[in-house]
PDB file of N, CA and C in Angstrom:
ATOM      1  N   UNK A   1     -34.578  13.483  -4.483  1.00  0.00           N
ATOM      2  CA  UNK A   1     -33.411  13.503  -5.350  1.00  0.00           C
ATOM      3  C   UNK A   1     -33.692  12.677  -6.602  1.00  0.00           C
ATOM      4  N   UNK A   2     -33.422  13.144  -7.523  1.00  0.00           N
ATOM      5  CA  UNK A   2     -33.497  12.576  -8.955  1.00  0.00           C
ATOM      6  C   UNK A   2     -32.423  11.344  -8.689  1.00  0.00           C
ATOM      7  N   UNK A   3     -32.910  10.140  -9.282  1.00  0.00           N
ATOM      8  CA  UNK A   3     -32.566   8.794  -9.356  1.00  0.00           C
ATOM      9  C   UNK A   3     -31.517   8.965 -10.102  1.00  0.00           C
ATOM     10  N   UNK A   4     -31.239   9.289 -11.719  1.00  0.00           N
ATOM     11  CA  UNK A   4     -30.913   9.168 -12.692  1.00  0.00           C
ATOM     12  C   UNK A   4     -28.936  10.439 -12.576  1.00  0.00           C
ATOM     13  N   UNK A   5     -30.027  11.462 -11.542  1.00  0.00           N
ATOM     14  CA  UNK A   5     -28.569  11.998 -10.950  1.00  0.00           C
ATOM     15  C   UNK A   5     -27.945  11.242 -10.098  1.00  0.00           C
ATOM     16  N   UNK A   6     -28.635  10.502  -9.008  1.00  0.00           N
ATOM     17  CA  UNK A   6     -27.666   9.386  -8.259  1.00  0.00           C
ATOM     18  C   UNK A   6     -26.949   9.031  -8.838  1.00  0.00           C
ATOM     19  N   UNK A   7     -27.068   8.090  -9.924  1.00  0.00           N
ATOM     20  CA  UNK A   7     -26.148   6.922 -10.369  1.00  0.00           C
ATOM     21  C   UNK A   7     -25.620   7.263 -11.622  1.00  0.00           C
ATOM     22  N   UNK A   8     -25.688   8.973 -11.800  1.00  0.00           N
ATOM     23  CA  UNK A   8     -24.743   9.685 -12.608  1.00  0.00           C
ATOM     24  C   UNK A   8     -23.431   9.691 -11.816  1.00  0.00           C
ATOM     25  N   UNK A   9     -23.693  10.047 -10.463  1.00  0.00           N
ATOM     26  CA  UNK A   9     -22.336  10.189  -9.749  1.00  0.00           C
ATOM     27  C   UNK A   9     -22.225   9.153  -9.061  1.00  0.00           C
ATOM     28  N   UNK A  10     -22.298   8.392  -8.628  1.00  0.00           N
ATOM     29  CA  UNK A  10     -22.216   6.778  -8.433  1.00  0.00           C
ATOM     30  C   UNK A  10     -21.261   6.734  -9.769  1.00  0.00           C
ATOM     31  N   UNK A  11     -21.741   6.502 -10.302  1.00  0.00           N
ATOM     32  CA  UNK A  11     -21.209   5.985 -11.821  1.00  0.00           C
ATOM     33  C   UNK A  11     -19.470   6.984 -11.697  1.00  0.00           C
ATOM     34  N   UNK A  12     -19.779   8.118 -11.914  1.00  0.00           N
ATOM     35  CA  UNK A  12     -18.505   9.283 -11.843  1.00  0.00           C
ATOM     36  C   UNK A  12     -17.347   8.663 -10.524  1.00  0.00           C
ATOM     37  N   UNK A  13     -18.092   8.845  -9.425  1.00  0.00           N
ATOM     38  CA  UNK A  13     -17.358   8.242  -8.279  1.00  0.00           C
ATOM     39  C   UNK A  13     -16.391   7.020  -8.508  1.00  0.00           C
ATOM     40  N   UNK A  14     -17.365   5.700  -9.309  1.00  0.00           N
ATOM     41  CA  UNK A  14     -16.867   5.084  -9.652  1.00  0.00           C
ATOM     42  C   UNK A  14     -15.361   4.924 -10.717  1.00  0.00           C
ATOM     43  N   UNK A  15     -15.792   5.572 -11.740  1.00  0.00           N
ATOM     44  CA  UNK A  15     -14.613   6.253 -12.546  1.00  0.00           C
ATOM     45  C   UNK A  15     -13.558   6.392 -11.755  1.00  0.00           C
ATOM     46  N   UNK A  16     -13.790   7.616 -11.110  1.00  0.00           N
ATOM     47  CA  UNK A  16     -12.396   7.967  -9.886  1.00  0.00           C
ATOM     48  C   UNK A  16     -11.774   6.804  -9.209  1.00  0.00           C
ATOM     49  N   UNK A  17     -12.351   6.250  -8.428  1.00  0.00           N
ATOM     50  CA  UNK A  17     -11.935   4.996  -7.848  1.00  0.00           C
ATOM     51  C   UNK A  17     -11.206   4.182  -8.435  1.00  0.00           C
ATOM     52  N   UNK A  18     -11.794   3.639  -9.806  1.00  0.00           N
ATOM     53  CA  UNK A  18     -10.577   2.858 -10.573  1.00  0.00           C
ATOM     54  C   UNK A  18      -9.316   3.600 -11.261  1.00  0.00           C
ATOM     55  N   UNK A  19      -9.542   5.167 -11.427  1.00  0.00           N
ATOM     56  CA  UNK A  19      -8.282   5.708 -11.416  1.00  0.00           C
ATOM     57  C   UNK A  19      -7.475   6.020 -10.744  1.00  0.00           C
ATOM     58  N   UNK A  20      -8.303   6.094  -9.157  1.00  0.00           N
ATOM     59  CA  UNK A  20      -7.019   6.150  -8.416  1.00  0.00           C
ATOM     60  C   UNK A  20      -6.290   4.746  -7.806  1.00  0.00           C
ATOM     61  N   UNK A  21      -7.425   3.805  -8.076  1.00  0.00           N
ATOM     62  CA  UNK A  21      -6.412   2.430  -8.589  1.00  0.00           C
ATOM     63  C   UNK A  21      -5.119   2.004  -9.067  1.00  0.00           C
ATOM     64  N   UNK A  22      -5.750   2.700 -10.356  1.00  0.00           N
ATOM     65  CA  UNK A  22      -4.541   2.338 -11.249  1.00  0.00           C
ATOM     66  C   UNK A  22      -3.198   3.435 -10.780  1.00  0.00           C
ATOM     67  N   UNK A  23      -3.627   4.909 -10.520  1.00  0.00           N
ATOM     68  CA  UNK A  23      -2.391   5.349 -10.133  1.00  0.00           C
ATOM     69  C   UNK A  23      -1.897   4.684  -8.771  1.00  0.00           C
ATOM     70  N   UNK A  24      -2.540   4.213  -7.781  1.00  0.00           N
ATOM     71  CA  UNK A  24      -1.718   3.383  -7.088  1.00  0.00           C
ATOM     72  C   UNK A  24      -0.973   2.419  -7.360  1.00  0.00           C
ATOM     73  N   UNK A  25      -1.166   1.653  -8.146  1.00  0.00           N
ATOM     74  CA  UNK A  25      -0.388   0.167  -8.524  1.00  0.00           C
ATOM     75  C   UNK A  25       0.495   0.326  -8.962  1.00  0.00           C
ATOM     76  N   UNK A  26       0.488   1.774  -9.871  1.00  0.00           N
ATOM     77  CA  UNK A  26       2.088   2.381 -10.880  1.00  0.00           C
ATOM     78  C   UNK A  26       3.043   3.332  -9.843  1.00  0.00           C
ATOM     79  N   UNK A  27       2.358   3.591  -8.226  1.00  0.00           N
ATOM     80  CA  UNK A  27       3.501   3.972  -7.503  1.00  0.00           C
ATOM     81  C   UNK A  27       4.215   3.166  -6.605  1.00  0.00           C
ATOM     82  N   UNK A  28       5.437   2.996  -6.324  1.00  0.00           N
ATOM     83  CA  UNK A  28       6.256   2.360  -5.155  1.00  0.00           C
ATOM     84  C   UNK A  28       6.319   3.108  -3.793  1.00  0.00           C
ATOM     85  N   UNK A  29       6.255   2.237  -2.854  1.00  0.00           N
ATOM     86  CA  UNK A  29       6.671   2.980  -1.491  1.00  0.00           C
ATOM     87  C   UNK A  29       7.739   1.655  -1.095  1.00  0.00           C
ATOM     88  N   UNK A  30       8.603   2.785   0.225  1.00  0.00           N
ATOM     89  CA  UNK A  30       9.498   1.890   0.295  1.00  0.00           C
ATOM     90  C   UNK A  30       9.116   1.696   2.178  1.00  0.00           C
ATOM     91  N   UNK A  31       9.654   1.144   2.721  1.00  0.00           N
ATOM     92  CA  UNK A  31       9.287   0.861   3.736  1.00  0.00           C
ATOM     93  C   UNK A  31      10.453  -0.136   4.469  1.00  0.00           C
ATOM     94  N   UNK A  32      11.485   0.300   5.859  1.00  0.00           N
ATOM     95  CA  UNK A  32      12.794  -0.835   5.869  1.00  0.00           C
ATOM     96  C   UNK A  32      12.241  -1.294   7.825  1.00  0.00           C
ATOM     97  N   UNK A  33      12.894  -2.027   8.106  1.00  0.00           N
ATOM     98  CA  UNK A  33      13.030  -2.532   9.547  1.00  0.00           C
ATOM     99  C   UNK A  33      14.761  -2.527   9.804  1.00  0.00           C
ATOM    100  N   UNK A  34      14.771  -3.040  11.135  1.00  0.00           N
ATOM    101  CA  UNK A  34      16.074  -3.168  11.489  1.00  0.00           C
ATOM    102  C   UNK A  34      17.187  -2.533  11.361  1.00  0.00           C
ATOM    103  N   UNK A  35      16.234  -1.028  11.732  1.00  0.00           N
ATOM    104  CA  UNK A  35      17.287   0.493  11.546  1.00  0.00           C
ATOM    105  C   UNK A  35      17.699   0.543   9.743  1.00  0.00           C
ATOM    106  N   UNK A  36      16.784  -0.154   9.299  1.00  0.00           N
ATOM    107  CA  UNK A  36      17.061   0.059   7.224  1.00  0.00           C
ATOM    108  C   UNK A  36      18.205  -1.125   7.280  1.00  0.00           C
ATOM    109  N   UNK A  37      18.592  -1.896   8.083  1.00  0.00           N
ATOM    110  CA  UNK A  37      18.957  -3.471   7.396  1.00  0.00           C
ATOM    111  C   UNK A  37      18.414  -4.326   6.249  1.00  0.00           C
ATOM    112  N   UNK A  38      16.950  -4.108   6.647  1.00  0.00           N
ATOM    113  CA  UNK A  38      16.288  -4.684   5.461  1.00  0.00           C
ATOM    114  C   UNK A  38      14.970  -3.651   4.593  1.00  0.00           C
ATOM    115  N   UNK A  39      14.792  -3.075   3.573  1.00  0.00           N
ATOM    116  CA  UNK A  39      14.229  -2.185   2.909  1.00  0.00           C
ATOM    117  C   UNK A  39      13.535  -3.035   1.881  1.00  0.00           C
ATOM    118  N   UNK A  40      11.907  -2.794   1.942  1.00  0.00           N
ATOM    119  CA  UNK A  40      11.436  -3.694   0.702  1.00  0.00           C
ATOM    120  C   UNK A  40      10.657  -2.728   0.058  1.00  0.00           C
ATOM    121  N   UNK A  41      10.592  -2.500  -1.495  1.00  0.00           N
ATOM    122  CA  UNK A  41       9.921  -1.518  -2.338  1.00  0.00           C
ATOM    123  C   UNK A  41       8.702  -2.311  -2.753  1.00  0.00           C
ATOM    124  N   UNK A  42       7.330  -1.547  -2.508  1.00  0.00           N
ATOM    125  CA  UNK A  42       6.026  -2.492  -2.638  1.00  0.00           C
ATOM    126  C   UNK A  42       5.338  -1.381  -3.683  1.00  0.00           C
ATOM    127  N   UNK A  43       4.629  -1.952  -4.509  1.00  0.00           N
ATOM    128  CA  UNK A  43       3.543  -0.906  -5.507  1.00  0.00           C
ATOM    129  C   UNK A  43       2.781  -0.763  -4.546  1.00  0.00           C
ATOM    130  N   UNK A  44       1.456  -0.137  -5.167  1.00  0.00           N
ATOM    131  CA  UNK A  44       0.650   0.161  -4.566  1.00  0.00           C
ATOM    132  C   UNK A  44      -0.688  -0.494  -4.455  1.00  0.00           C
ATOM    133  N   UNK A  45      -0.596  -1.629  -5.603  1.00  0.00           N
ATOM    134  CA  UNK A  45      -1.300  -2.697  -5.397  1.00  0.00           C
ATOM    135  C   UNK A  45      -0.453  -3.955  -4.721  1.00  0.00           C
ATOM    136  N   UNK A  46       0.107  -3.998  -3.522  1.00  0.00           N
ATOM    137  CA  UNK A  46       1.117  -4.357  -2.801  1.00  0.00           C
ATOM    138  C   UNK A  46       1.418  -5.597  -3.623  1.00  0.00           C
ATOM    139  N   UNK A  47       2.538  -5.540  -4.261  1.00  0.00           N
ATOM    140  CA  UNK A  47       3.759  -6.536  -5.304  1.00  0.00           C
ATOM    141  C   UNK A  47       4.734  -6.093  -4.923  1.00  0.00           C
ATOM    142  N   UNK A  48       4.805  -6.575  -4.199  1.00  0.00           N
ATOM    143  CA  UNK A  48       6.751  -6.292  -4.012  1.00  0.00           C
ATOM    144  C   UNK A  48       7.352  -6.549  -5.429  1.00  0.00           C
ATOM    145  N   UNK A  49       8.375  -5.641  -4.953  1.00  0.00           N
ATOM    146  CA  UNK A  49       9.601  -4.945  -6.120  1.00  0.00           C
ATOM    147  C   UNK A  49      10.826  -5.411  -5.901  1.00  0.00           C
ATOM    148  N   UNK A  50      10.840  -5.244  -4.710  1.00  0.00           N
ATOM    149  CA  UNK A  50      12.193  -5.399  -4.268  1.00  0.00           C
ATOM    150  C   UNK A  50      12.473  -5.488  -3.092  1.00  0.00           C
ATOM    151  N   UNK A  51      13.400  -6.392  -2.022  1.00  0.00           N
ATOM    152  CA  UNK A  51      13.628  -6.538  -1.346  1.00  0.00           C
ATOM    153  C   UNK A  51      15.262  -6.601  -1.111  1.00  0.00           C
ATOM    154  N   UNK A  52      15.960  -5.268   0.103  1.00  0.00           N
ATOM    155  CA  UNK A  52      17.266  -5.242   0.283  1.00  0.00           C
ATOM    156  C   UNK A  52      17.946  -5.652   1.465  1.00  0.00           C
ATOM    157  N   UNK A  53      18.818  -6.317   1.297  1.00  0.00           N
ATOM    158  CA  UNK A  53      19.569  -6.540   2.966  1.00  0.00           C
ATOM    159  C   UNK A  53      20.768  -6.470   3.172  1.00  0.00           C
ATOM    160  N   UNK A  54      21.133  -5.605   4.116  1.00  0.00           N
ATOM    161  CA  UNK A  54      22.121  -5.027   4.417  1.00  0.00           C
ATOM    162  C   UNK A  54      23.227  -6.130   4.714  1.00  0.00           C
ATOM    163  N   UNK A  55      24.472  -6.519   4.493  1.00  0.00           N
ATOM    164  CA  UNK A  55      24.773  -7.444   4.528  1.00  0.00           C
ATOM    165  C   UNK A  55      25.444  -7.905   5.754  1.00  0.00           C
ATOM    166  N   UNK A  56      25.094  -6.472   6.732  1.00  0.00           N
ATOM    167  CA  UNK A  56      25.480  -6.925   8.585  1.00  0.00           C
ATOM    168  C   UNK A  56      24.297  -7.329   8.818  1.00  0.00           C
ATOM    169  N   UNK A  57      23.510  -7.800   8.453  1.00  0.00           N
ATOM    170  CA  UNK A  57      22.006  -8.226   9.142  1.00  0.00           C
ATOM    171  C   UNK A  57      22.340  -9.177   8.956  1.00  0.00           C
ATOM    172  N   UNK A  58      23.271 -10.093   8.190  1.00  0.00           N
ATOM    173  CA  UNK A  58      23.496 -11.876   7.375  1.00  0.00           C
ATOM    174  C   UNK A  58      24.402 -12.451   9.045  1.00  0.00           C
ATOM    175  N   UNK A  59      23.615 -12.848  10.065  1.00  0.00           N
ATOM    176  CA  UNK A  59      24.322 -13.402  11.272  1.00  0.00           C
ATOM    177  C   UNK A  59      23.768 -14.561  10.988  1.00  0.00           C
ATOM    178  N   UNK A  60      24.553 -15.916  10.794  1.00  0.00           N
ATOM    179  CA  UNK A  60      24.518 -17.165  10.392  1.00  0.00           C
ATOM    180  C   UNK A  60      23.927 -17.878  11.746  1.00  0.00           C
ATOM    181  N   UNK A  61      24.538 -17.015  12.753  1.00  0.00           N
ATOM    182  CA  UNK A  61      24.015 -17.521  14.522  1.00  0.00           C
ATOM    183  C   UNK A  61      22.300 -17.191  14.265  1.00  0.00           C
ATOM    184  N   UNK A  62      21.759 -16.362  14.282  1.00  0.00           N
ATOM    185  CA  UNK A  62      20.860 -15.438  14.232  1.00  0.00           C
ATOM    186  C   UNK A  62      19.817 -15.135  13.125  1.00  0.00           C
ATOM    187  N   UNK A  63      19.303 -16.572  12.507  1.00  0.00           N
ATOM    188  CA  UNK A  63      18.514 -16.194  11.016  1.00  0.00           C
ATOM    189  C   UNK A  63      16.986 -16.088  11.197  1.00  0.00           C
ATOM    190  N   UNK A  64      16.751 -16.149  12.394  1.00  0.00           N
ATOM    191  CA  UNK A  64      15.647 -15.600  12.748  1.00  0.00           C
ATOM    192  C   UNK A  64      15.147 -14.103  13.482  1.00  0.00           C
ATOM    193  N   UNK A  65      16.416 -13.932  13.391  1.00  0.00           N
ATOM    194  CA  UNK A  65      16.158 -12.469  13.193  1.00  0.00           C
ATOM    195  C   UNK A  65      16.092 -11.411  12.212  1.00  0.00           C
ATOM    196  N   UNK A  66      16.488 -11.643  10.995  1.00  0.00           N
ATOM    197  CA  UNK A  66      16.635 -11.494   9.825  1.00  0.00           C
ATOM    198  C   UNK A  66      15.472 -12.106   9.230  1.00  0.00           C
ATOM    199  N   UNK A  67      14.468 -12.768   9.688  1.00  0.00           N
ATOM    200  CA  UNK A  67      13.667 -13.305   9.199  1.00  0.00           C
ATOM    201  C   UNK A  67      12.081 -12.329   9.268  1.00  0.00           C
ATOM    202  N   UNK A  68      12.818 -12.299  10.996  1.00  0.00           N
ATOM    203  CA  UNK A  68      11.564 -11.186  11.508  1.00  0.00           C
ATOM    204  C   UNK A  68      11.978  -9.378  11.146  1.00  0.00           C
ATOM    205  N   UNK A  69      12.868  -9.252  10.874  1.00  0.00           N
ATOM    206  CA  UNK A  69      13.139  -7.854  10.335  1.00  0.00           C
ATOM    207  C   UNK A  69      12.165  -8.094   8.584  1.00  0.00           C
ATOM    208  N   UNK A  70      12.412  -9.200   7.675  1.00  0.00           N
ATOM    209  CA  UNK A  70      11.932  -9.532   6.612  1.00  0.00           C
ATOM    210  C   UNK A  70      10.609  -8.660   6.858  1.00  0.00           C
ATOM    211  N   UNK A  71      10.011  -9.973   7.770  1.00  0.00           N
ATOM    212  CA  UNK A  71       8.399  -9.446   8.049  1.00  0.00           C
ATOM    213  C   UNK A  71       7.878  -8.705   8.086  1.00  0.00           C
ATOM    214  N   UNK A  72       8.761  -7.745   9.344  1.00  0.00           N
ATOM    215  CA  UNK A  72       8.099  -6.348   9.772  1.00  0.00           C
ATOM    216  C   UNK A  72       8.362  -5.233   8.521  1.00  0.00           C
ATOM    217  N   UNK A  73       9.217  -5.431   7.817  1.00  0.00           N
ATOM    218  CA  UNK A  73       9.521  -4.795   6.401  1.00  0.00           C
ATOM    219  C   UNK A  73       8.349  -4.714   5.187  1.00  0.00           C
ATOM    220  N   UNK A  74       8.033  -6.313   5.482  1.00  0.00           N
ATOM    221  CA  UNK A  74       6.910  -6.655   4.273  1.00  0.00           C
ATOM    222  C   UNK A  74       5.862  -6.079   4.857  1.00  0.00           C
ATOM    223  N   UNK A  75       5.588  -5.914   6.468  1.00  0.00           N
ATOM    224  CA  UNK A  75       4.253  -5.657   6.967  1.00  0.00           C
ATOM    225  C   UNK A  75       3.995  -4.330   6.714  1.00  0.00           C
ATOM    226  N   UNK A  76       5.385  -3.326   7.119  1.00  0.00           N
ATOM    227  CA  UNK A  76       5.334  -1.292   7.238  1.00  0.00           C
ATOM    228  C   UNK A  76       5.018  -1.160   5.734  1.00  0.00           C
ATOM    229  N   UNK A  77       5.819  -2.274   4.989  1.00  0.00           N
ATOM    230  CA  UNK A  77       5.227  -1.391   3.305  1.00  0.00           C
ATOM    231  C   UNK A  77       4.132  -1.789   2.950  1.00  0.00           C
ATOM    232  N   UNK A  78       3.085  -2.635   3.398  1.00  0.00           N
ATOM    233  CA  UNK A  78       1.140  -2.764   3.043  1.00  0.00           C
ATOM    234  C   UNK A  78       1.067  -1.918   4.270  1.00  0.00           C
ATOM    235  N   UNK A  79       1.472  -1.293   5.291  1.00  0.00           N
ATOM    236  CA  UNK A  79       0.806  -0.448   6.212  1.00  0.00           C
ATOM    237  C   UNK A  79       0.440   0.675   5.196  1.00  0.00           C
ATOM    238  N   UNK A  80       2.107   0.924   5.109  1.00  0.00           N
ATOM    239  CA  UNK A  80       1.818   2.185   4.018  1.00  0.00           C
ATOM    240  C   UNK A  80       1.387   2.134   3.208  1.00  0.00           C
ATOM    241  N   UNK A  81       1.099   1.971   2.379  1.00  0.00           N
ATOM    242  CA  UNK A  81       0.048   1.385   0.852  1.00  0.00           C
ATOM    243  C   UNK A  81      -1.136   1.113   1.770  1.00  0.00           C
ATOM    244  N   UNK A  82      -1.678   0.672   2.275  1.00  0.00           N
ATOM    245  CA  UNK A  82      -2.701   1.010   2.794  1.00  0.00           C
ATOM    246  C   UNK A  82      -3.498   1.964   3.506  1.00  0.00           C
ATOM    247  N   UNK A  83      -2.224   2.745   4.129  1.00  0.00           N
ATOM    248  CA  UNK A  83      -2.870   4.187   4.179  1.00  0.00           C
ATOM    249  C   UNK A  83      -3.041   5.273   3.633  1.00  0.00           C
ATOM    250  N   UNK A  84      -1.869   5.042   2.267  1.00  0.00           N
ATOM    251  CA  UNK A  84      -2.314   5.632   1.319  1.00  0.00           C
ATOM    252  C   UNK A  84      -3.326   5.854   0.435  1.00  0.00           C
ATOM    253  N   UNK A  85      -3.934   4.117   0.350  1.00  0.00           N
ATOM    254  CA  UNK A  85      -4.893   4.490  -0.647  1.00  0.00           C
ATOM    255  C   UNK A  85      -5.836   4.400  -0.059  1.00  0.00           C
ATOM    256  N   UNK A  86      -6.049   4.362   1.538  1.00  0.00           N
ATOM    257  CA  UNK A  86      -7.109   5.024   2.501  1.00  0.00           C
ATOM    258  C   UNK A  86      -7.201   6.299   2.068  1.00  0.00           C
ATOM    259  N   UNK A  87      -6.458   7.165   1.954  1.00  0.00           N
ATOM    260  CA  UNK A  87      -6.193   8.457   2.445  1.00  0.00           C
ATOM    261  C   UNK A  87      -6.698   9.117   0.909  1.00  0.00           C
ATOM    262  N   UNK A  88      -6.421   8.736  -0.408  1.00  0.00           N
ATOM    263  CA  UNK A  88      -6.327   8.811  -1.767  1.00  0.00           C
ATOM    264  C   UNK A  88      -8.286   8.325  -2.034  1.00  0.00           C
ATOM    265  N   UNK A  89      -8.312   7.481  -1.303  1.00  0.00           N
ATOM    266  CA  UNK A  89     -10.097   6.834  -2.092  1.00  0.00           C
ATOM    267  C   UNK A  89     -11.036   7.675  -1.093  1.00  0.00           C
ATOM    268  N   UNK A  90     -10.669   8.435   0.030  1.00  0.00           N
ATOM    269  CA  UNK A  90     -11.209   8.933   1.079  1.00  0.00           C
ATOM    270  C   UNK A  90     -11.502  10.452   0.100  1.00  0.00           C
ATOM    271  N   UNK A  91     -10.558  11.054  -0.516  1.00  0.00           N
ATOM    272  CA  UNK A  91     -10.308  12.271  -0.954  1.00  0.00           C
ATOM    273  C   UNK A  91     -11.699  12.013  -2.758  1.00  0.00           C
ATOM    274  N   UNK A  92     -11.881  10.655  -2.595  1.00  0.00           N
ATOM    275  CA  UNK A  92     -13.119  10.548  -3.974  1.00  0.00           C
ATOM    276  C   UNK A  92     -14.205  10.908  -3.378  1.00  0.00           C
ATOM    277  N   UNK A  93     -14.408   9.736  -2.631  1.00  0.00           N
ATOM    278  CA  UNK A  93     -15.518   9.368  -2.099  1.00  0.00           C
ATOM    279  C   UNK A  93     -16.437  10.458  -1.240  1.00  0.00           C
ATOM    280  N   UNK A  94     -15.235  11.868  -0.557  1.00  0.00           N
ATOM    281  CA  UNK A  94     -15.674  12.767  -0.095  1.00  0.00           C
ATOM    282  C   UNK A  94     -15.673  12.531   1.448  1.00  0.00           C
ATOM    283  N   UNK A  95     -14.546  10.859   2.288  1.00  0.00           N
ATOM    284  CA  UNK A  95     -15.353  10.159   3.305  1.00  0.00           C
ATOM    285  C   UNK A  95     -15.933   9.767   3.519  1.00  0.00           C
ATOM    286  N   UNK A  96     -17.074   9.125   2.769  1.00  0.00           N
ATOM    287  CA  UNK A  96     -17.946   8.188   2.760  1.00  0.00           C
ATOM    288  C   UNK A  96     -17.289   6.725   2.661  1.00  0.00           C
ATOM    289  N   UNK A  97     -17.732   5.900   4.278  1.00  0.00           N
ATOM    290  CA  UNK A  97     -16.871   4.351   4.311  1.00  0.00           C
ATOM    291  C   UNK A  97     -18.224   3.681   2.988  1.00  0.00           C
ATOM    292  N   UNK A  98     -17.336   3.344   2.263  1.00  0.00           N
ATOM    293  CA  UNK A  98     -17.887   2.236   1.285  1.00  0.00           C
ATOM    294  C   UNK A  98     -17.198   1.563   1.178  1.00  0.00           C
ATOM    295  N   UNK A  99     -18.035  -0.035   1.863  1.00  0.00           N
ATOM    296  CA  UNK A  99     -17.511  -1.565   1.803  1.00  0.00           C
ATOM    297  C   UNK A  99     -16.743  -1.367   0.978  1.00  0.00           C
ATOM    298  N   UNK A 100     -15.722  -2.423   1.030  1.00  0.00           N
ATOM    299  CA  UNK A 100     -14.598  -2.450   0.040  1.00  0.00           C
ATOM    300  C   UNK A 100     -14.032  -2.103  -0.474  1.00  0.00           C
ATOM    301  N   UNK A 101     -13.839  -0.900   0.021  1.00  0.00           N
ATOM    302  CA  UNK A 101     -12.805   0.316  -0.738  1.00  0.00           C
ATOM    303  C   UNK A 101     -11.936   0.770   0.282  1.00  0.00           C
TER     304      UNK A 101
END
């Protein structure tokens, strides 16, 4: 194989990758716990946006539960964003696992 074609598409591949970067970071997913008590909107370079709470989840007895609904909220929306842009850098790369991507 010609060298110079390798790291033509290396190079191309590369391209792709940081564009589908950037279109990740400019999309939101939303992701809620506690039957959608609590709903947090994350980009896709996971920054939360926003975080909502239903205001029957506010049990003054009970703030650790509301704490752990928080969590599992913050955790489902990097699940998702992460399998998205599994699923998105998989569709460059052709399936090829490359470290750090």
């Amino acid at each position: 194989m010609n060298i110079q074609k390798l790291m033509k598409q290396a190079q191309e591949a590369q391209a792709k990758m940081e564009k589908v970067q950037e279109e990740l970071a400019a999309e939101s997913f939303e992701a809620s716990a506690g039957g959608g008590m609590v709903k947090v909107v994350m980009t896709g370079d996971q920054t939360v946006q926003s975080v909502k709470i239903d205001p029957a989840a506010l049990d003054p007895e009970d703030i650790e539960l509301l704490e752990d609904m928080i969590v599992a909220a913050l955790n489902e929306a990097s699940r998702v964003v992460s399998e998205k842009a599994s699923a998105k850098m998989q569709a460059v790369t052709g399936g090829l696992n490359i470290p750090g991507m």
